[in-house]
Protein backbone atom coordinates (compact mmCIF):
# COMPACT_ATOMS: atom_id res chain seq x y z
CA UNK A 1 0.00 0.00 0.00
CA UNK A 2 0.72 3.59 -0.76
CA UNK A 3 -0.66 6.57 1.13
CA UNK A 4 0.68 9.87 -0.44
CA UNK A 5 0.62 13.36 1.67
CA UNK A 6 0.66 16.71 0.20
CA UNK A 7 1.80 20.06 1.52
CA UNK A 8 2.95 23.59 0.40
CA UNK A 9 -0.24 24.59 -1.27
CA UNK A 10 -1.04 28.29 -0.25
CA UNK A 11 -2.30 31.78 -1.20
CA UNK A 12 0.07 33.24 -3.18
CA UNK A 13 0.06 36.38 -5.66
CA UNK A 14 0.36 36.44 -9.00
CA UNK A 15 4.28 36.23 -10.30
CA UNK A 16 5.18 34.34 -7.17
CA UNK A 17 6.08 31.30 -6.45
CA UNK A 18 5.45 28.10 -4.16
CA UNK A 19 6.83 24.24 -3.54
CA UNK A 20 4.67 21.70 -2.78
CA UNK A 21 5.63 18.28 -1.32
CA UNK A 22 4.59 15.10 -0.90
CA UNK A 23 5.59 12.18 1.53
CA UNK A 24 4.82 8.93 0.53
CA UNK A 25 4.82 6.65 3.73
CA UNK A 26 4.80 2.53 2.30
CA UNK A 27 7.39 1.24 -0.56
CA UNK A 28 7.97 3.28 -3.61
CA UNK A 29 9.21 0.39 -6.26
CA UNK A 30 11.83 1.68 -9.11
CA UNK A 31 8.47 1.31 -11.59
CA UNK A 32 6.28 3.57 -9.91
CA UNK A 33 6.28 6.88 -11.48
CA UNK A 34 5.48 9.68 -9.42
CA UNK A 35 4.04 12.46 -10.15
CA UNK A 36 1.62 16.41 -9.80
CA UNK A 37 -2.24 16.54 -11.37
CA UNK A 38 -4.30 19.40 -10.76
CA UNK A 39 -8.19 20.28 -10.79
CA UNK A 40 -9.57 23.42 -11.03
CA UNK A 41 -13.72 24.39 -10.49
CA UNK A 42 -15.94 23.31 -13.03
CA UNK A 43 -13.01 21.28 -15.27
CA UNK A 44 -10.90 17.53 -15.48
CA UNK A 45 -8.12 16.93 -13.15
CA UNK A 46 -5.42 17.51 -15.85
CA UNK A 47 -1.60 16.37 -15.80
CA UNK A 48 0.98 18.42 -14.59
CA UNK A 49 4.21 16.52 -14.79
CA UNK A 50 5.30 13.19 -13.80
CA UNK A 51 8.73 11.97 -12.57
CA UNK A 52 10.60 8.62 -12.99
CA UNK A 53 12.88 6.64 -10.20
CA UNK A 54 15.52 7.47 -12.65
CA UNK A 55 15.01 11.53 -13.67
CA UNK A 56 12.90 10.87 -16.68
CA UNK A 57 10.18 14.25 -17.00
CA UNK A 58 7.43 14.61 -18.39
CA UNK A 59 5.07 17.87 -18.73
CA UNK A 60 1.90 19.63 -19.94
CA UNK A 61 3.13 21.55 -22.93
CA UNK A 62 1.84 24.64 -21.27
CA UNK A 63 3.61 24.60 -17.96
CA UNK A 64 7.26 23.67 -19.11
CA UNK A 65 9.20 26.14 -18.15
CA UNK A 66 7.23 27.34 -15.33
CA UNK A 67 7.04 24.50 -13.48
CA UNK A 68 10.01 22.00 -12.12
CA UNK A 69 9.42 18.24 -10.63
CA UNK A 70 11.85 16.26 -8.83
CA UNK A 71 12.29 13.24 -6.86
CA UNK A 72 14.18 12.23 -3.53
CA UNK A 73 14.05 8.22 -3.93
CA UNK A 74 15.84 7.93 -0.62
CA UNK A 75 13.29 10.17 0.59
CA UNK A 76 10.17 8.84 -0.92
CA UNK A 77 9.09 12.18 -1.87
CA UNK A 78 8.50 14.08 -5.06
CA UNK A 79 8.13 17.82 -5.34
CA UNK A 80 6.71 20.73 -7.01
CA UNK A 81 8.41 24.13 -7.83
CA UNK A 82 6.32 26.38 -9.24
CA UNK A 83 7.14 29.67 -10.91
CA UNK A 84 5.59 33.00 -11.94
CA UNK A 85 2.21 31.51 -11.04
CA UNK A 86 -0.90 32.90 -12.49
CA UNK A 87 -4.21 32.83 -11.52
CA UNK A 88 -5.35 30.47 -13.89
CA UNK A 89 -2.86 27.88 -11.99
CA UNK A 90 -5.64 28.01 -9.16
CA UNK A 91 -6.74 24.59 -8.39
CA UNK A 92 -6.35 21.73 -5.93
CA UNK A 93 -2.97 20.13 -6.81
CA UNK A 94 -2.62 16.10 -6.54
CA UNK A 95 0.09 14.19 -5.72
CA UNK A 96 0.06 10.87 -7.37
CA UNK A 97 1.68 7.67 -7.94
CA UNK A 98 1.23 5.27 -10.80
CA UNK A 99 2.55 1.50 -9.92
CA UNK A 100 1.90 -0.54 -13.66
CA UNK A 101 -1.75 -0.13 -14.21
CA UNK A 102 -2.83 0.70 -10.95
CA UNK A 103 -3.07 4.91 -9.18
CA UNK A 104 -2.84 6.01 -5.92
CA UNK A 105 -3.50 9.30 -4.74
CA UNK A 106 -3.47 12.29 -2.14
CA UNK A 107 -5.90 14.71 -0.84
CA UNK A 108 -4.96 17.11 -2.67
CA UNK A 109 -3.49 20.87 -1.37
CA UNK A 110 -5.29 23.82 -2.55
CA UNK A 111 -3.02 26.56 -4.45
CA UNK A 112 -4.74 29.89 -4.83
CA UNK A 113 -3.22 32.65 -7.28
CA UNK A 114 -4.51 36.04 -6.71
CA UNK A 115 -4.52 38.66 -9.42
């Protein structure tokens, strides 16, 4: 089993910036990817970026550059920097983990982006 817990989410203006974190408590295999989803009022949780055991990235086309995902395997953890945040970034933010064909998830953190 995998239980996954976020933090870092915030109020934050626009331009700034925030890291979130998450702890995953249980064994993280070299398969599982790990990785940041996001859902905002009214639309579909969407990717953000997801993070191999071994560095490999990948992101929504329309946050690359903005946004940064790493990985601590000795740590269990995976993180979020996020830069020069805009408003339309609101949302609840996700931490996930994918082991083969099967997801578990977080509770999500709420990051707010005021204009």
């Amino acid at each position: 089993q995998v239980q996954l817990v976020e933090s870092g989410g915030g109020l934050v203006q626009a331009g700034g910036s925030l890291r979130l974190d998450c702890a995953a408590s249980g064994t993280i295999l070299s398969i599982d990817v790990m990785g940041w989803y996001r859902q905002a009022p009214g639309k579909q949780r969407e990717l953000v970026a997801t993070i191999t055991s071994t560095g490999t990235t990948n992101y929504a086309d329309s946050l690359k550059g903005r946004f940064t995902i790493s990985r601590d395997n000795a740590k269990n953890t995976v993180y979020l920097q996020m830069n020069n945040l805009e408003p339309e970034d609101t949302a609840v933010y996700y931490c996930n983990v994918r082991r083969v064909i099967r997801n578990f998830w977080g509770q999500g953190t709420q990051v707010t982006v005021s204009s």
